[in-house]
C-alpha atoms as a PDB file:
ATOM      1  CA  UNK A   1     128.627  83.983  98.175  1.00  0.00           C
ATOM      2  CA  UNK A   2     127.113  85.702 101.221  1.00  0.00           C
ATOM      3  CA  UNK A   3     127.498  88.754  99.951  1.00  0.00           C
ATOM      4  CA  UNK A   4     125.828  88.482  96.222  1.00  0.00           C
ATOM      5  CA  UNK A   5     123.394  86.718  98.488  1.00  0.00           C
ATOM      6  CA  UNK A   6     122.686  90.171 100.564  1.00  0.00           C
ATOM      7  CA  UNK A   7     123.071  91.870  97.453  1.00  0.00           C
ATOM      8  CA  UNK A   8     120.073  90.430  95.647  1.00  0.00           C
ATOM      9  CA  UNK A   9     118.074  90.228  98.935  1.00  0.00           C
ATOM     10  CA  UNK A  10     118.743  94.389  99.903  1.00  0.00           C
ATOM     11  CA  UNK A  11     117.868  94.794  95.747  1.00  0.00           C
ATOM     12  CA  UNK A  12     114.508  92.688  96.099  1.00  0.00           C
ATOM     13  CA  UNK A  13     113.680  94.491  98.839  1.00  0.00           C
ATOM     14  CA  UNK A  14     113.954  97.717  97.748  1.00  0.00           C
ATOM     15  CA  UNK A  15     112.314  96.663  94.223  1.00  0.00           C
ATOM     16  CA  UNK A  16     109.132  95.557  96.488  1.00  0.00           C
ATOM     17  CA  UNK A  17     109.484  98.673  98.843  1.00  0.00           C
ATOM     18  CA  UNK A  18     109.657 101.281  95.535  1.00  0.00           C
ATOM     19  CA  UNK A  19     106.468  99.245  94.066  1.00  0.00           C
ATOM     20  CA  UNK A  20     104.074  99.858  97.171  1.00  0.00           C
ATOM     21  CA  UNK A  21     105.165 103.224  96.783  1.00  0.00           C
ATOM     22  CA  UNK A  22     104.514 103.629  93.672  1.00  0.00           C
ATOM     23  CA  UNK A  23     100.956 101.908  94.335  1.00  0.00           C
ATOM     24  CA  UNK A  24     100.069 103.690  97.137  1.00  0.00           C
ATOM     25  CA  UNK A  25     101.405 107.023  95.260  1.00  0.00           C
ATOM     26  CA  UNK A  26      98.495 106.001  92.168  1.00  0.00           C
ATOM     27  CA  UNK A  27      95.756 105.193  94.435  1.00  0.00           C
ATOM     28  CA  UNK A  28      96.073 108.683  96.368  1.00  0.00           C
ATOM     29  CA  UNK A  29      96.343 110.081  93.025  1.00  0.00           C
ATOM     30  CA  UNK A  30      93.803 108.390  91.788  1.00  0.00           C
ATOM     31  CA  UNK A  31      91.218 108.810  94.798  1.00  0.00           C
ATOM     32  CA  UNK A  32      92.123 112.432  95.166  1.00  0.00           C
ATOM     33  CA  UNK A  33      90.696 114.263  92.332  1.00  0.00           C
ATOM     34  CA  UNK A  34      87.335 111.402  92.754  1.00  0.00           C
ATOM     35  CA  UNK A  35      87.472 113.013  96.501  1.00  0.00           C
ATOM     36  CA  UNK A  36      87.676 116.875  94.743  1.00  0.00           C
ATOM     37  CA  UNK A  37      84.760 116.248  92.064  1.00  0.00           C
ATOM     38  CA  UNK A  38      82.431 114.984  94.067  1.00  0.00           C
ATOM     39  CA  UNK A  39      82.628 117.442  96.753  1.00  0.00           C
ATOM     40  CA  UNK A  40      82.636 120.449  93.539  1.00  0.00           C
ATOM     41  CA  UNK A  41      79.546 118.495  92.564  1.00  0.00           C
ATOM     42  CA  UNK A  42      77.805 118.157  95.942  1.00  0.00           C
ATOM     43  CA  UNK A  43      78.248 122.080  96.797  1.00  0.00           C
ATOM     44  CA  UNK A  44      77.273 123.175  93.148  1.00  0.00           C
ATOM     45  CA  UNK A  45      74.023 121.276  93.414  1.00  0.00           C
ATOM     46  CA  UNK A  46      73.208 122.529  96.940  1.00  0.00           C
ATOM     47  CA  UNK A  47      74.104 125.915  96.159  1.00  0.00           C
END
């Protein structure tokens, strides 16, 4: 019983730890190429 118990708990826990992963993999994803364009954009209009 102990053992399905650790089981599920080791499984939820990795299920949470591959999910803020993945989240924090989208949001530097996501904020990286933001980040890129704007500077492009800033130096193309001061240039």
């Amino acid at each position: 019983m102990s053992d399905t118990y650790t089981r599920v708990l080791i499984g939820a826990f990795a299920a949470a730890v591959m999910t803020v992963v993945a989240m924090a993999g989208t949001m530097v994803a996501a904020s990286q190429p933001v980040a890129f364009g704007q500077g492009l954009s800033q130096s193309s209009q001061g240039s």
